[in-house]
Protein backbone atom coordinates (compact mmCIF):
# COMPACT_ATOMS: atom_id res chain seq x y z
CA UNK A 1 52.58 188.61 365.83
CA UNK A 2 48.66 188.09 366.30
CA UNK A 3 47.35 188.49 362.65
CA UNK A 4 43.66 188.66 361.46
CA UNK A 5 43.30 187.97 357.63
CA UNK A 6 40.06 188.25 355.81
CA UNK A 7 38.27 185.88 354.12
CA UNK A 8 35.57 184.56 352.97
CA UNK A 9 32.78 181.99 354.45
CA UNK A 10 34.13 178.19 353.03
CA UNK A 11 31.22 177.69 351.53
CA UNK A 12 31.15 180.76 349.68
CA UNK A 13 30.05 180.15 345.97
CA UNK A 14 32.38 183.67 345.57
CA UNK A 15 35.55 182.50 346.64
CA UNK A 16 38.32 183.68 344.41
CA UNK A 17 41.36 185.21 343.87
CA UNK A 18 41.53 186.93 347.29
CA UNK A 19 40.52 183.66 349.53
CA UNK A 20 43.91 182.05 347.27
CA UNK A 21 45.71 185.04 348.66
CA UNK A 22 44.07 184.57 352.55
CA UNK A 23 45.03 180.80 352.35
CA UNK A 24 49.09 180.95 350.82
CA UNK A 25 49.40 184.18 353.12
CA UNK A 26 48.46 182.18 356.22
CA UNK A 27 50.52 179.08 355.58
CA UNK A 28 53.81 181.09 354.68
CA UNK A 29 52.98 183.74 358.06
CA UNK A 30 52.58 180.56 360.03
CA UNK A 31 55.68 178.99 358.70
CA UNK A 32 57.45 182.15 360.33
CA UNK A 33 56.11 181.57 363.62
CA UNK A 34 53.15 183.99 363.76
CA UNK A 35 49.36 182.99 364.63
CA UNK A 36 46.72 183.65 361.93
CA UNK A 37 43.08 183.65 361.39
CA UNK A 38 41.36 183.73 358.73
CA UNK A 39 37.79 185.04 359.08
CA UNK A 40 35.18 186.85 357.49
CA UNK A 41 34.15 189.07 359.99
CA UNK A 42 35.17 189.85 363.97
CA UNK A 43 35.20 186.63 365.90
CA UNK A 44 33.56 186.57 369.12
CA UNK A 45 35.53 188.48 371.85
CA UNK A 46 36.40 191.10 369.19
CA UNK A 47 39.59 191.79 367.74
CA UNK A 48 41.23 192.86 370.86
CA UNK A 49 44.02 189.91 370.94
CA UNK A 50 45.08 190.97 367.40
CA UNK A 51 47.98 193.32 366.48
CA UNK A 52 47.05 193.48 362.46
CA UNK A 53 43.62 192.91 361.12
CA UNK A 54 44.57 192.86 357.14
CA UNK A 55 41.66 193.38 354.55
CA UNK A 56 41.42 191.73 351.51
CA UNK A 57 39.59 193.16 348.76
CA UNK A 58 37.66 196.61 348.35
CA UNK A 59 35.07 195.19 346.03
CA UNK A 60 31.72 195.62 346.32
CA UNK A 61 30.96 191.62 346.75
CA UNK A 62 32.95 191.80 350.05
CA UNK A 63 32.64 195.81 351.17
CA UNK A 64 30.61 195.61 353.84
CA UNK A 65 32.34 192.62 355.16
CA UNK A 66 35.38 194.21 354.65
CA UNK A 67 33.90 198.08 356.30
CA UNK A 68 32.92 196.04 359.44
CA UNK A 69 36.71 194.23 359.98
CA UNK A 70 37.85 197.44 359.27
CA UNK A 71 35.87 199.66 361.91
CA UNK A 72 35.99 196.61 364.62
CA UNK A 73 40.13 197.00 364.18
CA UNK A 74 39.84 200.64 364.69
CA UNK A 75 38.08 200.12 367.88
CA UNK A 76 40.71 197.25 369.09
CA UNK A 77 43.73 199.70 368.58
CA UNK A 78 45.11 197.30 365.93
CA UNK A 79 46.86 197.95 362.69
CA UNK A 80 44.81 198.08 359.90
CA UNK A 81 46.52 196.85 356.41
CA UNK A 82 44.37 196.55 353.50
CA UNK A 83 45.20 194.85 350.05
CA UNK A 84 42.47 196.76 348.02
CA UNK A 85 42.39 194.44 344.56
CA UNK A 86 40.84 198.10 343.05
CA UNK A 87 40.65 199.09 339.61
CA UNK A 88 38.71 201.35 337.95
CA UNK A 89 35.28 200.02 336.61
CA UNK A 90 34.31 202.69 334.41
CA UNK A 91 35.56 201.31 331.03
CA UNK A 92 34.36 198.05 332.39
CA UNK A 93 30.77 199.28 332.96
CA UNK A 94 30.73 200.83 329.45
CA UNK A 95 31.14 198.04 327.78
CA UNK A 96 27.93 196.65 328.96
CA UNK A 97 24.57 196.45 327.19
CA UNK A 98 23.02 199.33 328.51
CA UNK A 99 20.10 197.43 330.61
CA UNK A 100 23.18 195.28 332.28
CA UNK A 101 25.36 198.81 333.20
CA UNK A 102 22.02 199.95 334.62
CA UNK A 103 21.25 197.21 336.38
CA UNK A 104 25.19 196.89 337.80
CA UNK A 105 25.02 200.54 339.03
CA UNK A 106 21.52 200.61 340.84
CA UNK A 107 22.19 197.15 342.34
CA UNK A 108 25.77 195.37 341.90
CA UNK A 109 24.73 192.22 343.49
CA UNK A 110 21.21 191.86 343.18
CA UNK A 111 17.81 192.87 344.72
CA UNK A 112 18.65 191.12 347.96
CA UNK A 113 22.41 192.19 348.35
CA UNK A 114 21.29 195.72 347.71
CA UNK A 115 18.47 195.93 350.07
CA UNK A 116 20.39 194.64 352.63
CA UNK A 117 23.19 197.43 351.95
CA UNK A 118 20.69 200.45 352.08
CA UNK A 119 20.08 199.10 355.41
CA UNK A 120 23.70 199.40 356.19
CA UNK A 121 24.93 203.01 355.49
CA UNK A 122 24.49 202.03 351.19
CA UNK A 123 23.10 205.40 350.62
CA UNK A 124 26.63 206.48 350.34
CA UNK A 125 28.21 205.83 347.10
CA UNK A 126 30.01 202.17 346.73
CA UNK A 127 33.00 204.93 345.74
CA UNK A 128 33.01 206.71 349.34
CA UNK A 129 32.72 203.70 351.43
CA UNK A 130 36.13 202.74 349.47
CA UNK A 131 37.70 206.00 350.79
CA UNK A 132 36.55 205.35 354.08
CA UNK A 133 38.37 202.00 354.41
CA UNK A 134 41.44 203.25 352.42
CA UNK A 135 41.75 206.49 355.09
CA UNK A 136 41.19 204.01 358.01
CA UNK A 137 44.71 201.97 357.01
CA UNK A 138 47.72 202.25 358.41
CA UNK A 139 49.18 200.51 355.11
CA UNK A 140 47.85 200.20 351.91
CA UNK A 141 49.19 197.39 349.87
CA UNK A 142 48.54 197.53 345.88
CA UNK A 143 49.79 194.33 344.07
CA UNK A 144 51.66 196.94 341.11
CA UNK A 145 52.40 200.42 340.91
CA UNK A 146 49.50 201.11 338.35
CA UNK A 147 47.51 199.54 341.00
CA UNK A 148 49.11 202.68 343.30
CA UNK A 149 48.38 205.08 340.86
CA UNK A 150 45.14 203.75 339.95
CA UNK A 151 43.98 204.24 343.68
CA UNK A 152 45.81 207.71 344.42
CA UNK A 153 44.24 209.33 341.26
CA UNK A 154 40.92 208.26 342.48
CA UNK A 155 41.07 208.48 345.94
CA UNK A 156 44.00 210.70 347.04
CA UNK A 157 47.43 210.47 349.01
CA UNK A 158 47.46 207.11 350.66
CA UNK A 159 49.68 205.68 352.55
CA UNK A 160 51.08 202.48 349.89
CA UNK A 161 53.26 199.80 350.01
CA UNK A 162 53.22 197.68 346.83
CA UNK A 163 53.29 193.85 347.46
CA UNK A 164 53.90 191.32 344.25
CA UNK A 165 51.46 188.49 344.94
CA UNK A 166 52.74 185.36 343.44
CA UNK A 167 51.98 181.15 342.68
CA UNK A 168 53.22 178.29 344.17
CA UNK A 169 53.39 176.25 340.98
CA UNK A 170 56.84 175.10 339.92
CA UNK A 171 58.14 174.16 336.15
CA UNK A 172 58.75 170.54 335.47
CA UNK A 173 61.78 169.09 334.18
CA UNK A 174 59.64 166.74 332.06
CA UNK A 175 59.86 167.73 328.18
CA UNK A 176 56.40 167.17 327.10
CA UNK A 177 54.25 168.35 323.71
CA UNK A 178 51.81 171.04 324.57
CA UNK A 179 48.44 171.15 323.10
CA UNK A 180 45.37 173.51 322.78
CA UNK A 181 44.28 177.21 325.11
CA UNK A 182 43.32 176.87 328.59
CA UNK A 183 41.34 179.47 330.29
CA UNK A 184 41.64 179.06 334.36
CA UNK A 185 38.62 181.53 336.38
CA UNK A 186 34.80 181.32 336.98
CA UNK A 187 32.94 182.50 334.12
CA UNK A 188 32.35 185.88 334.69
CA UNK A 189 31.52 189.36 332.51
CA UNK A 190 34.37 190.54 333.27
CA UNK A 191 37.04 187.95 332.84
CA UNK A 192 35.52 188.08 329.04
CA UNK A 193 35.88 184.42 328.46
CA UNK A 194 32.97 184.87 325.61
CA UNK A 195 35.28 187.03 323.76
CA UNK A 196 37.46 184.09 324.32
CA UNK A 197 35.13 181.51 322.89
CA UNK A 198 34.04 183.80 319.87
CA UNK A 199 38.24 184.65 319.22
CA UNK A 200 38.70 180.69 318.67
CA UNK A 201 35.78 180.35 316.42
CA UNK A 202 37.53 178.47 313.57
CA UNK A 203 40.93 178.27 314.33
CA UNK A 204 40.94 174.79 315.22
CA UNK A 205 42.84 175.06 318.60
CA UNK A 206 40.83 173.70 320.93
CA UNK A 207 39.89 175.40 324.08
CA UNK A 208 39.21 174.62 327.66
CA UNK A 209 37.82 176.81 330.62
CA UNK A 210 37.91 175.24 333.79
CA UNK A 211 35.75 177.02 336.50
CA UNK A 212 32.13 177.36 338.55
CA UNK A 213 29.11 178.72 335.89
CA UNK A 214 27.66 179.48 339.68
CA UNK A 215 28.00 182.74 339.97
CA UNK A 216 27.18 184.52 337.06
CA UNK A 217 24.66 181.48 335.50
CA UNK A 218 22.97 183.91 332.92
CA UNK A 219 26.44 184.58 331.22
CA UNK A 220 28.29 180.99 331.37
CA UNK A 221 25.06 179.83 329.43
CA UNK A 222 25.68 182.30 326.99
CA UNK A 223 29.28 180.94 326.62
CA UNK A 224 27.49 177.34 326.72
CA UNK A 225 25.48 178.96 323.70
CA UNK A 226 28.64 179.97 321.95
CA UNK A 227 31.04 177.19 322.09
CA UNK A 228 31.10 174.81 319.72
CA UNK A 229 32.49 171.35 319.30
CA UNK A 230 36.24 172.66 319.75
CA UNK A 231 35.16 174.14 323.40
CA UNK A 232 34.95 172.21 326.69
CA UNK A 233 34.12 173.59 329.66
CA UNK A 234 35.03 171.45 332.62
CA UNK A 235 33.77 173.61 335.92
CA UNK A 236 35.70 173.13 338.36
CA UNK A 237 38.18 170.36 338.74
CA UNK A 238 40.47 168.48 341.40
CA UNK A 239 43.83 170.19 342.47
CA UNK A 240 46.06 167.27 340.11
CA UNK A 241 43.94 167.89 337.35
CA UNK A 242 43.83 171.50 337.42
CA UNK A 243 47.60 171.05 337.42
CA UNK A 244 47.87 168.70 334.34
CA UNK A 245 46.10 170.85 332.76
CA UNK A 246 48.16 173.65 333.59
CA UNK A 247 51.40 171.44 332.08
CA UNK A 248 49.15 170.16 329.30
CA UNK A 249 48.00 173.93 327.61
CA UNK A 250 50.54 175.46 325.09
CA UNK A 251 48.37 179.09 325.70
CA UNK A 252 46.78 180.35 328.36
CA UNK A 253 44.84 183.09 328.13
CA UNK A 254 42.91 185.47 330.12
CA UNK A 255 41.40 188.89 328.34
CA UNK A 256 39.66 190.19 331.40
CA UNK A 257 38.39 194.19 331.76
CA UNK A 258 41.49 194.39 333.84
CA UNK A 259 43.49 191.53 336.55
CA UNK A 260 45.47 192.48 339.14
CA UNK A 261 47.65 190.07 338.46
CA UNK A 262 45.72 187.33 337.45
CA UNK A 263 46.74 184.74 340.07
CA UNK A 264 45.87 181.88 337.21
CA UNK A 265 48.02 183.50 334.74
CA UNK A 266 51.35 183.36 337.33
CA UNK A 267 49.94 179.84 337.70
CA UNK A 268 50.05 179.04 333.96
CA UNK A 269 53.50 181.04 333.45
CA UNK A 270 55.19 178.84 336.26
CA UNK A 271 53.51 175.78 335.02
CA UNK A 272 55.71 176.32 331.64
CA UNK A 273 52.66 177.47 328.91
CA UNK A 274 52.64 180.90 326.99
CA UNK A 275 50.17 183.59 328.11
CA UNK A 276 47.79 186.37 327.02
CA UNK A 277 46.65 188.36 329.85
CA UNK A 278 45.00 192.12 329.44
CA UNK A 279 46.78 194.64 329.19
CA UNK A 280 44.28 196.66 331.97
CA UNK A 281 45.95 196.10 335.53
CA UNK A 282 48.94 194.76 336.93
CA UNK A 283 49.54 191.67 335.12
CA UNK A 284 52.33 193.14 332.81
CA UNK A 285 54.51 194.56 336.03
CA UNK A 286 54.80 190.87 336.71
CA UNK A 287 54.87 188.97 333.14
CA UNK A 288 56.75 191.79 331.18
CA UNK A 289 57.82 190.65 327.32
CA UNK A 290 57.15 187.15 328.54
CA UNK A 291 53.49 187.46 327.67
CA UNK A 292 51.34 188.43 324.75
CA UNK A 293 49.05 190.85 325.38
CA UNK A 294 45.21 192.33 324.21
CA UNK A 295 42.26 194.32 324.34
CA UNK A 296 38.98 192.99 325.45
CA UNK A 297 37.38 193.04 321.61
CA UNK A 298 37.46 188.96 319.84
CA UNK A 299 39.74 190.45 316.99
CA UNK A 300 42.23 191.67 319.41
CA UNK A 301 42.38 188.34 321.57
CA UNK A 302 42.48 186.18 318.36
CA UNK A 303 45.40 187.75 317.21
CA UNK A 304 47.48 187.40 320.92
CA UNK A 305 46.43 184.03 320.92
CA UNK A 306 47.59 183.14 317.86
CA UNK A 307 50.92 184.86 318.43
CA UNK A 308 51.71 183.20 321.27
CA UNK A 309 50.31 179.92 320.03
CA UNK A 310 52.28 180.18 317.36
CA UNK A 311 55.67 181.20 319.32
CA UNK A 312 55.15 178.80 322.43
CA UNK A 313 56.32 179.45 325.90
CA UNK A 314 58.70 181.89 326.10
CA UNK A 315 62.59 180.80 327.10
CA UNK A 316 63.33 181.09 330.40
CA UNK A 317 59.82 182.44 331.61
CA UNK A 318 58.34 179.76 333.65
CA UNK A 319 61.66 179.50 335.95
CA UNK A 320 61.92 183.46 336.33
CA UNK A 321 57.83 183.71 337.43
CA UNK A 322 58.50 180.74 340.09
CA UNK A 323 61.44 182.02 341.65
CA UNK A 324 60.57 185.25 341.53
CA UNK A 325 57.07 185.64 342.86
CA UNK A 326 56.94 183.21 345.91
CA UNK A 327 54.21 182.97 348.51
CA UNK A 328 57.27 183.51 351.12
CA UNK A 329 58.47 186.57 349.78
CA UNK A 330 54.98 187.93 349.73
CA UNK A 331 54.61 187.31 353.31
CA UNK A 332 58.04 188.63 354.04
CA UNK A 333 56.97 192.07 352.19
CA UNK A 334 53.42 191.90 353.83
CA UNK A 335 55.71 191.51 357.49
CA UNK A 336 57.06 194.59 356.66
CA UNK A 337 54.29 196.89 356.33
CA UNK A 338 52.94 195.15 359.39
CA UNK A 339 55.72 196.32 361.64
CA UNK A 340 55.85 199.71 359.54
CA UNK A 341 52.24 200.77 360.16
C-alpha cells in the first residue's frame, strides 16, 4: 500500500505531537512492507500514485494545509483517513483574559496567518472548514471515544474508527531513587504550565519543563517571570537526556485545557514516574486509576501533584502503558481503516 501521511515542514518551529505521530506511524507502516511519505502538502505529480492520503490534525495551525491534502486526495480517487486531534475550545477560550480570547477568535495565528487565510476561503468559520474535511473522509480516526463523541456532538454522524496512539519508551529494570516534577511540551497557553509553576510555589519539589519558549514567546516569559529558584526550564534537550529525565522525575505532570492523549504523559508513564494529566480529553481512556488527575486552576494541580508525589509511581503502570500502547499496534489499527474505507 502507497500511503501519504501529513506532516509538517522539518523546520517547522510548530512541530508537535502530530509530526511524533507522522514519524512512529511511518517507521512501523514501513516495517510492514508499505511505502510512505511524509509531506506537508501534494508533492509534485499529485497524489495520483497514492491509495491513502491520511491527515493529521484539524487544528487551525495546520487547516489549510490539511484542507488542501484533503481536496488534492479527493481529486486522485484516494482514500482519505483523517486523525482529527479535535476538542472543543470553548472552555479553553473562556479562560482567557478577555483581550487574548478576542484576539484568538478574530485571528488564531496572527495578523499574517490570518490575512493569508481570508485569501483562502477564511471567510468561512474555522468550525465549517472542520466539517468539510471530516465529510470528505472515508475514515475518521479519534484517539478515545470522548474524542468520538466530542466530534459527533459537534459535527454530526461521522464515519469513526478510534485508534489508541501510544510511546515507544520502555521501563527499566534499574531500581533507581526518583526526584522532583517534570513537565515535557512547548510552553504554551494551553498546556497551562504557569498554573504549573504557580501550583509548586513553596512546596519545595523542584520542577523542570523541558521544551521550545518559540512559539508562544509572550507566555514562556511570563513563566520565566514566575519561576523561582526551585524552577528550571531547560528548552529543548537531546533525545538521551530527554530520556534521563524521563527515568529521573518521580511526577510528571501535564494540566493542559484538554490532551488527547498527551503523547509525553504515555512517555513518562512507560518511563516508570507517576502522572497528573487533565482530566479534559482522552488521556484517562489510556492512563485509567494509574494517574492522578486535575482541573486547570493552581489549587487543583497542587493538590494532584502532591498526591501522586506523595504515592509514587503506581505498581505495575509503566509495564501495562508499554505493552499496551505500541507504535505497531497503532499502525496495525490505522491498516485497518485503510483497507476498510
Amino acid at each position: 500500500m502507497r500511503v501519504l501521511l501529513q506532516g509538517r515542514d522539518r523546520s517547522a518551529s510548530r512541530r508537535g505531537g502530530d509530526s511524533t505521530v507522522a514519524d512512529r506511524l511511518a517507521r512501523e507502516l514501513e516495517s510492514l512492507g508499505h511505502d510512505v511519505v511524509i509531506a506537508s502538502r501534494p508533492p509534485d505529480g499529485g497524489l495520483g500514485r497514492f491509495d491513502v492520503v491520511h491527515a493529521i490534525n484539524l487544528d487551525r495551525s495546520v487547516l489549510t494545509e490539511t484542507e488542501t491534502l484533503a481536496r488534492a486526495a479527493r481529486a486522485a480517487g484516494a482514500r482519505l483517513v483523517v486523525t482529527p486531534l479535535w476538542w472543543p475550545l470553548d472552555r479553553y477560550v473562556r479562560g482567557m483574559p478577555r483581550m487574548q480570547a478576542l484576539a484568538f477568535r478574530a485571528k488564531g495565528l496572527g495578523p499574517v496567518r490570518a490575512l493569508r487565510d481570508r485569501r483562502r476561503e477564511s471567510l468561512r468559520s474555522v468550525r465549517r472548514r472542520q466539517a468539510a474535511v471530516l465529510a470528505a473522509s472515508d475514515a475518521v480516526c479519534p484517539t478515545g471515544r470522548s474524542e468520538a463523541f466530542a466530534l459527533e456532538d459537534a459535527f454530526g454522524p461521522l464515519r469513526t474508527a478510534v485508534v489508541a496512539l501510544a510511546t515507544h519508551r520502555r521501563p527499566s529494570a534499574e531500581r533507581r531513587p526518583r526526584c522532583g516534577v517534570l513537565c515535557v511540551g512547548r510552553l504554551d497557553p494551553r498546556k497551562n504550565q504557569l498554573a504549573l509553576i504557580t501550583a509548586l510555589r513553596g512546596s519545595g519539589i523542584p520542577l523542570r519543563l523541558i521544551g521550545t519558549g518559540e512559539v508562544f514567546p509572550a507566555y514562556a516569559a511570563r513563566c520565566r517571570e514566575a519561576a523561582g529558584a526551585g524552577v528550571e526550564l531547560s528548552g529543548f534537550v537531546s533525545e538521551a537526556e530527554l530520556d534521563e529525565a524521563y527515568r529521573s522525575a518521580r511526577v510528571h505532570a501535564l494540566p493542559s485545557w484538554f490532551e488527547l492523549p498527551g503523547l509525553v504523559s504515555l512517555d513518562a508513564a512507560a518511563s516508570g514516574a507517576a502522572v497528573v494529566v487533565s482530566r479534559a480529553g482522552t488521556a484517562g481512556e489510556y492512563l485509567g486509576r494509574g494517574a492522578a488527575y486535575c482541573s486547570t486552576d493552581p489549587v487543583s494541580v497542587r493538590s494532584a501533584v502532591m498526591d501522586a508525589y506523595e504515592a509514587g509511581p503506581p505498581e505495575g503502570l509503566a509495564a501495562r502503558v508499554a505493552s499496551t500502547y505500541t507504535w505497531r499496534a497503532t499502525a496495525e489499527c490505522y491498516l485497518e481503516a485503510y483497507h476498510a474505507s
